[in-house]
PDB file of N, CA and C in Angstrom:
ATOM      1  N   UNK A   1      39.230  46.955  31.093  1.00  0.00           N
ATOM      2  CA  UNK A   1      39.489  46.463  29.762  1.00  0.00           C
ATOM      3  C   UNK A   1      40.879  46.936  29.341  1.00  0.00           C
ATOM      4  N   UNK A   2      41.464  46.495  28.787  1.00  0.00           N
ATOM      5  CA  UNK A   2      43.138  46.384  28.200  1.00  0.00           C
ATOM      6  C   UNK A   2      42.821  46.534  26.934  1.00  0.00           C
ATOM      7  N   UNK A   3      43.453  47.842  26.181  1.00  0.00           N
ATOM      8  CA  UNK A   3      43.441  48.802  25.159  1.00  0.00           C
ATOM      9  C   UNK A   3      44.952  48.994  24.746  1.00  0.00           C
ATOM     10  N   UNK A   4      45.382  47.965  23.208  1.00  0.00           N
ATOM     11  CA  UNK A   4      45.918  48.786  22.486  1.00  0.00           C
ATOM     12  C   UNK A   4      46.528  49.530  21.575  1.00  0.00           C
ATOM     13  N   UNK A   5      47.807  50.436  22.582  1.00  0.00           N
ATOM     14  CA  UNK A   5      47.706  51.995  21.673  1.00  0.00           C
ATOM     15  C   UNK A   5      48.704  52.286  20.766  1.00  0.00           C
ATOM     16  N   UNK A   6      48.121  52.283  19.825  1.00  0.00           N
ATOM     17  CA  UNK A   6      49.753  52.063  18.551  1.00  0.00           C
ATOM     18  C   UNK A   6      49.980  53.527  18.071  1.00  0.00           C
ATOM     19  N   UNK A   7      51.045  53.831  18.142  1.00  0.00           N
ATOM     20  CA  UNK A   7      51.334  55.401  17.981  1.00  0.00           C
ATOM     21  C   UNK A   7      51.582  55.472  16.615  1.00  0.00           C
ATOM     22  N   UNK A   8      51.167  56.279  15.843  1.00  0.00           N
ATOM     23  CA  UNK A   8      51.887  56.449  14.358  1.00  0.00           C
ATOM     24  C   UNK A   8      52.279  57.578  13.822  1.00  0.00           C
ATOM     25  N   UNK A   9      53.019  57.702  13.652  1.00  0.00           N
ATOM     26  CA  UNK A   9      54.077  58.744  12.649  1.00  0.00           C
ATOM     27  C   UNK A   9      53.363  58.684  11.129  1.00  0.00           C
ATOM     28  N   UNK A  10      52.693  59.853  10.735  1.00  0.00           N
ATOM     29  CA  UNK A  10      51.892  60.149   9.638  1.00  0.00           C
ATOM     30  C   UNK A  10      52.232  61.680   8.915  1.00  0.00           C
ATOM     31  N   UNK A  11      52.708  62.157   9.185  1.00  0.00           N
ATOM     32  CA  UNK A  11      53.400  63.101   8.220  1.00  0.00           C
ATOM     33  C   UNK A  11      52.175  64.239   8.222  1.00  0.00           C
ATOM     34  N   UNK A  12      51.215  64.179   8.566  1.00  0.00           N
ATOM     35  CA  UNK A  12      50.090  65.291   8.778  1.00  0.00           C
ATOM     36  C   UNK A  12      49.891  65.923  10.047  1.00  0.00           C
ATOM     37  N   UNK A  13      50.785  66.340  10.839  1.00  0.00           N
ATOM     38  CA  UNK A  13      50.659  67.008  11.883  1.00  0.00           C
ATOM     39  C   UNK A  13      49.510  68.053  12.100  1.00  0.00           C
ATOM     40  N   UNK A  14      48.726  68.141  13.800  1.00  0.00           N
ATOM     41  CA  UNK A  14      48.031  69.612  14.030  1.00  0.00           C
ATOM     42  C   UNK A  14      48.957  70.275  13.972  1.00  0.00           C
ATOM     43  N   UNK A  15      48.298  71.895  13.329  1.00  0.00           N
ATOM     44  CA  UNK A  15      48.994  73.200  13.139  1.00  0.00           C
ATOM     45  C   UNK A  15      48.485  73.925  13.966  1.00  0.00           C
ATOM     46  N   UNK A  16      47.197  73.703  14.950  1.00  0.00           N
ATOM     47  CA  UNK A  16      47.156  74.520  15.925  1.00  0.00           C
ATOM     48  C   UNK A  16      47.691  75.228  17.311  1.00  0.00           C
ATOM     49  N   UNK A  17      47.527  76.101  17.637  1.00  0.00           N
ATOM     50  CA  UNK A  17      48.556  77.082  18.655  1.00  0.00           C
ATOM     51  C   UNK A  17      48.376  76.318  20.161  1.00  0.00           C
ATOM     52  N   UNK A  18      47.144  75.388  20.015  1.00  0.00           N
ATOM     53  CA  UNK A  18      46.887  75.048  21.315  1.00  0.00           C
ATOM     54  C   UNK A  18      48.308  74.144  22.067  1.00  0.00           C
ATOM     55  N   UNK A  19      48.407  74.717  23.316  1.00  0.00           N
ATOM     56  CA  UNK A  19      49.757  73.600  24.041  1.00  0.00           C
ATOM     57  C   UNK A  19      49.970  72.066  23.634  1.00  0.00           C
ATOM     58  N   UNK A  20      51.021  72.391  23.664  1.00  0.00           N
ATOM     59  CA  UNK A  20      51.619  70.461  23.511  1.00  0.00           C
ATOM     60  C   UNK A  20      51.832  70.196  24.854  1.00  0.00           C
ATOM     61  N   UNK A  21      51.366  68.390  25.175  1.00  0.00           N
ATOM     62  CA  UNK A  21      51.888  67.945  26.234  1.00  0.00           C
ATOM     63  C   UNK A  21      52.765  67.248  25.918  1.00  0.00           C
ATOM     64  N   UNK A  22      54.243  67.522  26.756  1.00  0.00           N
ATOM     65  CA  UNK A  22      55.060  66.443  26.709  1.00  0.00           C
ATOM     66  C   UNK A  22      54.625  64.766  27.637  1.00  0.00           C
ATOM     67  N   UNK A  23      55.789  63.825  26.825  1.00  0.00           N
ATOM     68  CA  UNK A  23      55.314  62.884  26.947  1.00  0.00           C
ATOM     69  C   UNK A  23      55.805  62.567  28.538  1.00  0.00           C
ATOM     70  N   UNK A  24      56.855  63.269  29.174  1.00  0.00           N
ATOM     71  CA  UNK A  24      56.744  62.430  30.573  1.00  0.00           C
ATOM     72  C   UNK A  24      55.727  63.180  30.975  1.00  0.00           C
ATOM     73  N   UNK A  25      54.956  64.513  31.130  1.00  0.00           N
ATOM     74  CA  UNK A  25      53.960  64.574  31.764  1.00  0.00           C
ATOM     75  C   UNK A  25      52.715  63.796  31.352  1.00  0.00           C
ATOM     76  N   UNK A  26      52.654  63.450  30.084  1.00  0.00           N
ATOM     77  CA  UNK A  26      51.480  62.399  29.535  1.00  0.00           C
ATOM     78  C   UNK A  26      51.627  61.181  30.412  1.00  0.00           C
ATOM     79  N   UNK A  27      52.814  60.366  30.400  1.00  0.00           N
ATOM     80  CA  UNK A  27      52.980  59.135  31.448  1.00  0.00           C
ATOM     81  C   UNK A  27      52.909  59.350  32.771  1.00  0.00           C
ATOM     82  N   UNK A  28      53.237  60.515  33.535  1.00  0.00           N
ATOM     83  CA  UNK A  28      53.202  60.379  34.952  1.00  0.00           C
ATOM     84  C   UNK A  28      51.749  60.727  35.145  1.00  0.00           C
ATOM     85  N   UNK A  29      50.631  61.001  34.159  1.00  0.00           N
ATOM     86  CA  UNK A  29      49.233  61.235  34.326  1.00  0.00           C
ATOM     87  C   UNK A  29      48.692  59.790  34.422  1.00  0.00           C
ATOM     88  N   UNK A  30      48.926  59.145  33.720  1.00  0.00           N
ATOM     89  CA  UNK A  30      48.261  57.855  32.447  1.00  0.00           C
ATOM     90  C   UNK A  30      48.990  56.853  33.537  1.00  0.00           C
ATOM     91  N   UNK A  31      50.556  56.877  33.957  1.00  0.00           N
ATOM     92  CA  UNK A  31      51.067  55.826  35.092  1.00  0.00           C
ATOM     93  C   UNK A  31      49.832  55.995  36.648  1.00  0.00           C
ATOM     94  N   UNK A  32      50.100  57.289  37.251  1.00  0.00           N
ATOM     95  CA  UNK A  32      49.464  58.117  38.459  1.00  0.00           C
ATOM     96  C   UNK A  32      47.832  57.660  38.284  1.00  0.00           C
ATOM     97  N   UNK A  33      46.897  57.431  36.942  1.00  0.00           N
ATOM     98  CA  UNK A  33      45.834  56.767  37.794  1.00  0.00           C
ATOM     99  C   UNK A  33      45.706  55.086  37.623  1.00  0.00           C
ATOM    100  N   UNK A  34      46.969  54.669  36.989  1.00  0.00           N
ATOM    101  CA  UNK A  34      47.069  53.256  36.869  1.00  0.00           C
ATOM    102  C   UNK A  34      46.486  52.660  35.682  1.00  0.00           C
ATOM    103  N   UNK A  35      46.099  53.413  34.585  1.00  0.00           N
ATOM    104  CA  UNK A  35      45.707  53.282  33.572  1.00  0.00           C
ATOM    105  C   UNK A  35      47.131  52.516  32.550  1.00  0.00           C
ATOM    106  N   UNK A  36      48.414  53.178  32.944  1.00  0.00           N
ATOM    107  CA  UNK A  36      48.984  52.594  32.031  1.00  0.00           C
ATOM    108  C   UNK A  36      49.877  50.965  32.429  1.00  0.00           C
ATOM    109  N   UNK A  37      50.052  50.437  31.369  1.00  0.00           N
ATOM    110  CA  UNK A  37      50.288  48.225  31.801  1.00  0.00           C
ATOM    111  C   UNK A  37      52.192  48.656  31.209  1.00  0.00           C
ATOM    112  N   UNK A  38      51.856  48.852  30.275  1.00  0.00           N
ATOM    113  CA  UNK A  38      53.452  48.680  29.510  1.00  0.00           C
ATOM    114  C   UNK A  38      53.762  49.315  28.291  1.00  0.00           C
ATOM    115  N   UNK A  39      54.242  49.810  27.632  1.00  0.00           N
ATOM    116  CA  UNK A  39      54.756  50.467  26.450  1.00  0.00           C
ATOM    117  C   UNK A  39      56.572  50.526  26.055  1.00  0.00           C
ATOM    118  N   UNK A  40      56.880  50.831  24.684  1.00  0.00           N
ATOM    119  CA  UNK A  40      57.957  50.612  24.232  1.00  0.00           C
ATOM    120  C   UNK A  40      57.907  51.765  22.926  1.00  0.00           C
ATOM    121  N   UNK A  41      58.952  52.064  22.243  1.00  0.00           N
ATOM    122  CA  UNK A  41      59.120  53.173  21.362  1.00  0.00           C
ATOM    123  C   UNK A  41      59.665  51.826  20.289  1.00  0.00           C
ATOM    124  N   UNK A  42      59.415  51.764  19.063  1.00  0.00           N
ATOM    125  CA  UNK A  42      59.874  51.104  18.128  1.00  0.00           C
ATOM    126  C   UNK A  42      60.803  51.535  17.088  1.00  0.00           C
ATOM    127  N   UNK A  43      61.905  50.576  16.577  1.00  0.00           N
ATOM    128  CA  UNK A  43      63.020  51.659  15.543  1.00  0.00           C
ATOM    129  C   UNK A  43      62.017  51.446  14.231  1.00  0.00           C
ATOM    130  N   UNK A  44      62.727  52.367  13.911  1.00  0.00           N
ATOM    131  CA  UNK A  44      62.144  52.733  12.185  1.00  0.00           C
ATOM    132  C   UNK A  44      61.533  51.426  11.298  1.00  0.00           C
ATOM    133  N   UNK A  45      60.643  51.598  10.257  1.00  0.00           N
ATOM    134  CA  UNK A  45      60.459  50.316   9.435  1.00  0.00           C
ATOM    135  C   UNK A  45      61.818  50.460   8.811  1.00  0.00           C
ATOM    136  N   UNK A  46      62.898  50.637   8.621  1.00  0.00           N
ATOM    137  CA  UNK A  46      64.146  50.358   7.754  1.00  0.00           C
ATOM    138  C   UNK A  46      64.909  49.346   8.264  1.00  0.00           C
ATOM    139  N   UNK A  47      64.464  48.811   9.346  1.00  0.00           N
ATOM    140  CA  UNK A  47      65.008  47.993  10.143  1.00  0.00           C
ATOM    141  C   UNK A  47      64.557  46.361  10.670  1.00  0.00           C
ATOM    142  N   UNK A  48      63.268  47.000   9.579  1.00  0.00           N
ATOM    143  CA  UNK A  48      62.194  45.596   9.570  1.00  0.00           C
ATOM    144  C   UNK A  48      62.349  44.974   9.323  1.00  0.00           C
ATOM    145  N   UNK A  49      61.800  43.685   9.457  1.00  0.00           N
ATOM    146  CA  UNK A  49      61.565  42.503   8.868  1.00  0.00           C
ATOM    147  C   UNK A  49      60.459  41.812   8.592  1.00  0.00           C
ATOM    148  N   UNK A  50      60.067  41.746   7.654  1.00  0.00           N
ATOM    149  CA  UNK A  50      58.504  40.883   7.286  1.00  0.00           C
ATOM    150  C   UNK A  50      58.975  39.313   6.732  1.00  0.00           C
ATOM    151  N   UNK A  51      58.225  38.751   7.838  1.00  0.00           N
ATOM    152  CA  UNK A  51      58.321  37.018   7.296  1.00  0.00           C
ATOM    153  C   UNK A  51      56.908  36.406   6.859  1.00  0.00           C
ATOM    154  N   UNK A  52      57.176  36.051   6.162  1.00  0.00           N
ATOM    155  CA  UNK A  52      56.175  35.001   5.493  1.00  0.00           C
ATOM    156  C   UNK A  52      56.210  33.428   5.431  1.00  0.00           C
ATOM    157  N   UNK A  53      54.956  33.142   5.071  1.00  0.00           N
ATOM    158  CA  UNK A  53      55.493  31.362   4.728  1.00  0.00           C
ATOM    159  C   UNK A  53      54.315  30.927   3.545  1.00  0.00           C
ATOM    160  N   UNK A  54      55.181  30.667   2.895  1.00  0.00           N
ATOM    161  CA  UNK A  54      54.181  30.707   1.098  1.00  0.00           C
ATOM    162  C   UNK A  54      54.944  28.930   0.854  1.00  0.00           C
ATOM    163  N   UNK A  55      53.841  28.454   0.580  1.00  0.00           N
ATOM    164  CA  UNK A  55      54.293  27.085   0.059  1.00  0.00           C
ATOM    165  C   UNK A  55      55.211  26.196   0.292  1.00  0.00           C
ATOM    166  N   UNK A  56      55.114  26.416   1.425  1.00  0.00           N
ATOM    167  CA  UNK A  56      55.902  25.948   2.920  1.00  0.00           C
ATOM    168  C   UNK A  56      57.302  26.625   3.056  1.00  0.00           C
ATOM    169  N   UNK A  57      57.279  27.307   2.555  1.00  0.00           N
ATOM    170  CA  UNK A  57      59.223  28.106   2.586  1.00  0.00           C
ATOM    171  C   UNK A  57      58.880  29.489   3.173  1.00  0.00           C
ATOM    172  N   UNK A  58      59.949  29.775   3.866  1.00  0.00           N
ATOM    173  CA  UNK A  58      59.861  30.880   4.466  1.00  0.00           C
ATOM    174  C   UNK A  58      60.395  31.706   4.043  1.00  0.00           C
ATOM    175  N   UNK A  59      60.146  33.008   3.999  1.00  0.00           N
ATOM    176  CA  UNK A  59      60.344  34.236   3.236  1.00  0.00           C
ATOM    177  C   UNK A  59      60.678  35.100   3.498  1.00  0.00           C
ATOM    178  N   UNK A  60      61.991  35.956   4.060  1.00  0.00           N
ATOM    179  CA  UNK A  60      62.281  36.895   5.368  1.00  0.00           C
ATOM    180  C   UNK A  60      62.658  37.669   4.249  1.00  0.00           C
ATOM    181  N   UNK A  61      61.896  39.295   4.273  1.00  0.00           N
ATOM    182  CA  UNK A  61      62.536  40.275   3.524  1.00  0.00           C
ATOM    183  C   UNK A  61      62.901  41.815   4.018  1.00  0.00           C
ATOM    184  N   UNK A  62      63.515  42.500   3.771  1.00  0.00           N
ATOM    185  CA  UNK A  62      63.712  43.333   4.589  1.00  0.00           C
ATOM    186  C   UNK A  62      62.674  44.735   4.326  1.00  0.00           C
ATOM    187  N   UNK A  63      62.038  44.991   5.934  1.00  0.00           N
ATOM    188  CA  UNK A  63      61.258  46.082   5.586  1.00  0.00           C
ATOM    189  C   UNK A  63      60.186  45.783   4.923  1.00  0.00           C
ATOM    190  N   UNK A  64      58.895  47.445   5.366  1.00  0.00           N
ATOM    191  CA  UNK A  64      58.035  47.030   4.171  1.00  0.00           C
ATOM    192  C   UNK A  64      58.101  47.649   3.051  1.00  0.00           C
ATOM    193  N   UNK A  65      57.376  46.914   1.919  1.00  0.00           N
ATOM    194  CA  UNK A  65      57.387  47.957   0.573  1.00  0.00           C
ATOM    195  C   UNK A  65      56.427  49.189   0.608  1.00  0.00           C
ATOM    196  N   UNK A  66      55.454  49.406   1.383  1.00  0.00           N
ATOM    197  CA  UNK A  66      55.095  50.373   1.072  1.00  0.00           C
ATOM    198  C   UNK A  66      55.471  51.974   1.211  1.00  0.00           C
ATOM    199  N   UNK A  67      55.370  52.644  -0.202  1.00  0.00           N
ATOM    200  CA  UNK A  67      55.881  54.036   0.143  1.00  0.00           C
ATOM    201  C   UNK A  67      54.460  54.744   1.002  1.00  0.00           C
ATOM    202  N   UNK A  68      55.207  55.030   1.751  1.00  0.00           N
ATOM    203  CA  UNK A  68      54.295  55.602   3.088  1.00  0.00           C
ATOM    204  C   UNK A  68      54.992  56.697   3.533  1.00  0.00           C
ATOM    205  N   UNK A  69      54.225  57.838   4.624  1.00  0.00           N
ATOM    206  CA  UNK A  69      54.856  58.479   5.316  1.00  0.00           C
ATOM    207  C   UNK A  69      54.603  58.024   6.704  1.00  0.00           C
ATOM    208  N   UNK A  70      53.875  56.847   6.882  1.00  0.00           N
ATOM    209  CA  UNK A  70      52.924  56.440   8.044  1.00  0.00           C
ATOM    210  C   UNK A  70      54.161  55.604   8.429  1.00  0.00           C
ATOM    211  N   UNK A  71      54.486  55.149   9.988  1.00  0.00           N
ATOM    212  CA  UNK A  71      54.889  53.990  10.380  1.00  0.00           C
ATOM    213  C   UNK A  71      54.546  53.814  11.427  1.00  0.00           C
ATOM    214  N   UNK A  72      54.491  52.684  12.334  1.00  0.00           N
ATOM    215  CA  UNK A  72      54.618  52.703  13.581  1.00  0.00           C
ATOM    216  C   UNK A  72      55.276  53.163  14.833  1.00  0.00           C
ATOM    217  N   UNK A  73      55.771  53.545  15.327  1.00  0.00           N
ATOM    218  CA  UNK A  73      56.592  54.737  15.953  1.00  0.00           C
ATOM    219  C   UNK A  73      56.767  54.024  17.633  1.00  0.00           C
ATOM    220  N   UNK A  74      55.504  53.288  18.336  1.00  0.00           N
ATOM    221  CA  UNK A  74      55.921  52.687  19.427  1.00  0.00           C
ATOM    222  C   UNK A  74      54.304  52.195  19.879  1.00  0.00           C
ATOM    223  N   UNK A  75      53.950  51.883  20.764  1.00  0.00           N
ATOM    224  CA  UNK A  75      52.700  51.141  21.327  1.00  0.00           C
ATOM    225  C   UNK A  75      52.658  51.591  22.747  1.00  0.00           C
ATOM    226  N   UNK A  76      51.548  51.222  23.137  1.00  0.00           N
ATOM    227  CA  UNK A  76      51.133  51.443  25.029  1.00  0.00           C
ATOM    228  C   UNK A  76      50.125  50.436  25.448  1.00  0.00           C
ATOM    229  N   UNK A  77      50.124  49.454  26.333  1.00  0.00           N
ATOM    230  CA  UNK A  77      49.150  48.853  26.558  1.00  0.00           C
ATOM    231  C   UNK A  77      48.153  49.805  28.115  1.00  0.00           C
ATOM    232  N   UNK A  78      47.023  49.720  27.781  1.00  0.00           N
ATOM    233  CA  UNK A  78      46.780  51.020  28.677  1.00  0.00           C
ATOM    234  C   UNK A  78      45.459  49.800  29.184  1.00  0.00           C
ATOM    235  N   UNK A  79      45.170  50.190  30.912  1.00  0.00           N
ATOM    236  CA  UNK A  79      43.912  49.585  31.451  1.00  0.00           C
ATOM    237  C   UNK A  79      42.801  50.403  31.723  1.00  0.00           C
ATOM    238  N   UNK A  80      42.068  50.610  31.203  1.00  0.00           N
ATOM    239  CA  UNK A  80      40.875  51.697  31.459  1.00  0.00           C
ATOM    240  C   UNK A  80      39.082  50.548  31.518  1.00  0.00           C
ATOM    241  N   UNK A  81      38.989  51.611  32.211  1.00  0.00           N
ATOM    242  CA  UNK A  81      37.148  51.248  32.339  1.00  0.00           C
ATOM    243  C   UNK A  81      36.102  50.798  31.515  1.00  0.00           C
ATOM    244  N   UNK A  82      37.132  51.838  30.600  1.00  0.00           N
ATOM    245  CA  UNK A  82      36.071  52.235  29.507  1.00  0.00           C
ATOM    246  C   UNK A  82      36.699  52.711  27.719  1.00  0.00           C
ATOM    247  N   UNK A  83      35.893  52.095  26.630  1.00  0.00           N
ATOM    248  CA  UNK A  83      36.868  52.929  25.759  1.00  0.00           C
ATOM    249  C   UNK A  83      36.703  54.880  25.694  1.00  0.00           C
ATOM    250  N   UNK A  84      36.025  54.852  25.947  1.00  0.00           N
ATOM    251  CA  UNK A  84      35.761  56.458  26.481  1.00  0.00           C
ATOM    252  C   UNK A  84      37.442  57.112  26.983  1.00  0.00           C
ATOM    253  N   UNK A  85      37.436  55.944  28.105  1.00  0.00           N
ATOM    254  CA  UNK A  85      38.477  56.571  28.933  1.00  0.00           C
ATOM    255  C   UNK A  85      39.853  56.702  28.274  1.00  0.00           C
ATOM    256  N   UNK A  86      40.250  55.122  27.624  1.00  0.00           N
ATOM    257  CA  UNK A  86      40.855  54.992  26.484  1.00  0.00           C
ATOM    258  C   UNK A  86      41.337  56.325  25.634  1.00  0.00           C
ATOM    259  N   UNK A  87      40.273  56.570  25.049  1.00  0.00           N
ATOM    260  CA  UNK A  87      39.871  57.684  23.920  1.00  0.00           C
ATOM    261  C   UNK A  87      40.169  58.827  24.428  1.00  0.00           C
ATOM    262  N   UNK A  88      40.235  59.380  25.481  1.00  0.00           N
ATOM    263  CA  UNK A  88      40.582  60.546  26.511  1.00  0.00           C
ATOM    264  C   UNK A  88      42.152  60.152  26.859  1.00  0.00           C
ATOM    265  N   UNK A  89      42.924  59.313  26.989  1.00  0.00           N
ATOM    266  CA  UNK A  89      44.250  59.045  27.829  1.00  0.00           C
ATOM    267  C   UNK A  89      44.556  59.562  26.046  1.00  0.00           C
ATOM    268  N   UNK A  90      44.419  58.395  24.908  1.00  0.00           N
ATOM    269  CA  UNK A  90      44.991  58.555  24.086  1.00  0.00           C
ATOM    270  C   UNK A  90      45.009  60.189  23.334  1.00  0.00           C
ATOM    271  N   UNK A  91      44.099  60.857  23.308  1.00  0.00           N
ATOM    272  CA  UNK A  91      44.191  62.220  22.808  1.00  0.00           C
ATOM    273  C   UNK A  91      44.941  62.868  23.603  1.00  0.00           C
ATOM    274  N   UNK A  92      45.340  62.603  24.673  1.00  0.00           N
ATOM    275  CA  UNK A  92      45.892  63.625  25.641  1.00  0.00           C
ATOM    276  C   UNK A  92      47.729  63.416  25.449  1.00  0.00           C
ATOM    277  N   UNK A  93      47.811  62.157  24.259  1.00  0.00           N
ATOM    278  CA  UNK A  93      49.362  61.674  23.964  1.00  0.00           C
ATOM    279  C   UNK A  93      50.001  62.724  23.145  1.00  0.00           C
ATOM    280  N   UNK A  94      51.208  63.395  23.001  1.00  0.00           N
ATOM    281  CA  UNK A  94      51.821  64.301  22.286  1.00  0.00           C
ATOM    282  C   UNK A  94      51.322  63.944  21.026  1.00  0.00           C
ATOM    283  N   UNK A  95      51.604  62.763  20.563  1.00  0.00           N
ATOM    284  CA  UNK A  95      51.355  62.056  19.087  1.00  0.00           C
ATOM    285  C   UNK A  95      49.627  62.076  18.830  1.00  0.00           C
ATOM    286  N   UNK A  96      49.291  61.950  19.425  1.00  0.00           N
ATOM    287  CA  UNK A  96      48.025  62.676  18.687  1.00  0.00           C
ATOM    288  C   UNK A  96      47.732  63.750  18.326  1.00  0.00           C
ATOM    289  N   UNK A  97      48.843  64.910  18.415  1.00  0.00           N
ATOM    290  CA  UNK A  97      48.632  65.570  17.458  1.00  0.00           C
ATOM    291  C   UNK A  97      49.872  65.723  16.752  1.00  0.00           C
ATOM    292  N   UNK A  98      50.797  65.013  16.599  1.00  0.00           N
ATOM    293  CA  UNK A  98      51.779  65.008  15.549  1.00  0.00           C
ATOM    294  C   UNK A  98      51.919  64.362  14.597  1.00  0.00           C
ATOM    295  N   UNK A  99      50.840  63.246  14.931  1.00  0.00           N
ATOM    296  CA  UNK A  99      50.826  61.668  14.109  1.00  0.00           C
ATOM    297  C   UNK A  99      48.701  61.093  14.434  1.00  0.00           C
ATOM    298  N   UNK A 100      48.907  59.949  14.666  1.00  0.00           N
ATOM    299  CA  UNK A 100      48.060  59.761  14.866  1.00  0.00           C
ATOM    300  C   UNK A 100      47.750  58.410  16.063  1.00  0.00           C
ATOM    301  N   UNK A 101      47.102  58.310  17.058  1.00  0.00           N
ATOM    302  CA  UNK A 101      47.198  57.048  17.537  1.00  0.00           C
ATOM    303  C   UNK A 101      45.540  56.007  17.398  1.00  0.00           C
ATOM    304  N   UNK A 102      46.067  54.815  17.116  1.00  0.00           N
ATOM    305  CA  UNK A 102      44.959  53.593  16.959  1.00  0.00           C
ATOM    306  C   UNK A 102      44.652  53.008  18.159  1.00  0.00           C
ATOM    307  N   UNK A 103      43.515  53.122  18.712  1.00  0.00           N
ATOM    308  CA  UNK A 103      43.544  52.195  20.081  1.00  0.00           C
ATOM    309  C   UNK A 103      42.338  50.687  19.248  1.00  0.00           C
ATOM    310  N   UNK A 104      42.781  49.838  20.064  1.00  0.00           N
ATOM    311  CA  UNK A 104      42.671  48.535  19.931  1.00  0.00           C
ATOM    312  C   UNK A 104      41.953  47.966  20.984  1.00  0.00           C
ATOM    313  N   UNK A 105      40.775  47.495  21.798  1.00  0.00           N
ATOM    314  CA  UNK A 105      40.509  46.552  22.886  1.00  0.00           C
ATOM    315  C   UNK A 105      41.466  45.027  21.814  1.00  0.00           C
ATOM    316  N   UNK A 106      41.461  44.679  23.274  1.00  0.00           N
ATOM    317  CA  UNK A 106      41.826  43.111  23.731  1.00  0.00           C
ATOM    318  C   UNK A 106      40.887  42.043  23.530  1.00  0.00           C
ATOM    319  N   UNK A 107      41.068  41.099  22.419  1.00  0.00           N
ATOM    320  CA  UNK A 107      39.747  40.141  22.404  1.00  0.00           C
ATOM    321  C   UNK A 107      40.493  39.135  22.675  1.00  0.00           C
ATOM    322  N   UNK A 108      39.946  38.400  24.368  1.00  0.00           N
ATOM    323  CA  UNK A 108      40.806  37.299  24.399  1.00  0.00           C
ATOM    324  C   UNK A 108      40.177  36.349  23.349  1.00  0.00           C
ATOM    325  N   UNK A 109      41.221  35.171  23.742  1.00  0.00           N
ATOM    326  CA  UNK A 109      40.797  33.823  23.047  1.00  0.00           C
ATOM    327  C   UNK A 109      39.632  33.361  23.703  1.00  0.00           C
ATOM    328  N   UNK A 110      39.463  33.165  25.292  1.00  0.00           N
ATOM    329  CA  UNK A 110      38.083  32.488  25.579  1.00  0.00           C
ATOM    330  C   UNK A 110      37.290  33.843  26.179  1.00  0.00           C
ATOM    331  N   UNK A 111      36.208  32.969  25.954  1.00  0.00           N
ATOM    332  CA  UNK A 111      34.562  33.752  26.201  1.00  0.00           C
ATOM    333  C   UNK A 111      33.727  34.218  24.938  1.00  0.00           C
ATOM    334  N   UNK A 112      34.048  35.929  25.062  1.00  0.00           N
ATOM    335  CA  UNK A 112      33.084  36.506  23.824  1.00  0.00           C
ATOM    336  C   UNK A 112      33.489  36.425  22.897  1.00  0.00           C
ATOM    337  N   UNK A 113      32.770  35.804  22.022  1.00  0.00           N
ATOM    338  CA  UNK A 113      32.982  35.342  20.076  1.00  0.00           C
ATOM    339  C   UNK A 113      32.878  36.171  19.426  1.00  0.00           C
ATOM    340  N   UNK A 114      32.513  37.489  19.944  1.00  0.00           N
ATOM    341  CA  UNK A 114      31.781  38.352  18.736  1.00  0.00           C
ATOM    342  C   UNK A 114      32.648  39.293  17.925  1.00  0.00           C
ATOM    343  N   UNK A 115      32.801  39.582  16.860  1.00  0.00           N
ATOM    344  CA  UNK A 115      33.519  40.066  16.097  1.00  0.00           C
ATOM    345  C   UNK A 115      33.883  41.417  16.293  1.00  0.00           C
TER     346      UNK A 115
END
């Protein structure tokens, strides 16, 4: 199953003493059992763009409005077995404990309908 992993920058970091893993040893784990498909680091929301289309006109504005400390920070598309396994690659990401990460399954378009 194809899981994914959206990294976020949340301003509530762990304060615990336990080790940090850096992130090339996180990828040469997560690459090494073939779990990981593709990933990218994303620039800042200041750099955004949100488009819309309201009453047939299109609407390009810069960035979002919300005051947040949260943003998106980068993604991973990861292949695992299981969301278990998922759930184990992703805690083991630096950013889970500096931020927070969302994992996502993949609902294709054909087959299962279910919500």
């Amino acid at each position: 199953m194809k899981y994914l992993m959206m990294v976020v920058v949340d301003g509530d970091p762990d304060t615990s003493d336990a080790p940090e893993t850096g992130i090339d040893d996180w990828f040469a784990q997560v690459d090494g059992r073939g779990q990981w498909v593709m990933g990218e680091r994303l620039r800042p929301p200041s750099t955004a763009k949100l488009v819309r289309v309201r009453d047939g006109e299109r609407i390009v504005t810069d960035g979002p409005f919300a005051e947040t400390k949260e943003w998106l920070a980068g993604f991973d598309i990861l292949d695992c077995a299981t969301l278990e396994d998922a759930v184990e690659v992703a805690a083991a990401h630096p950013m889970a404990r500096g931020g927070r990460i969302e994992l996502r399954e993949f609902w294709p378009f054909e087959g299962d309908d279910d919500a």
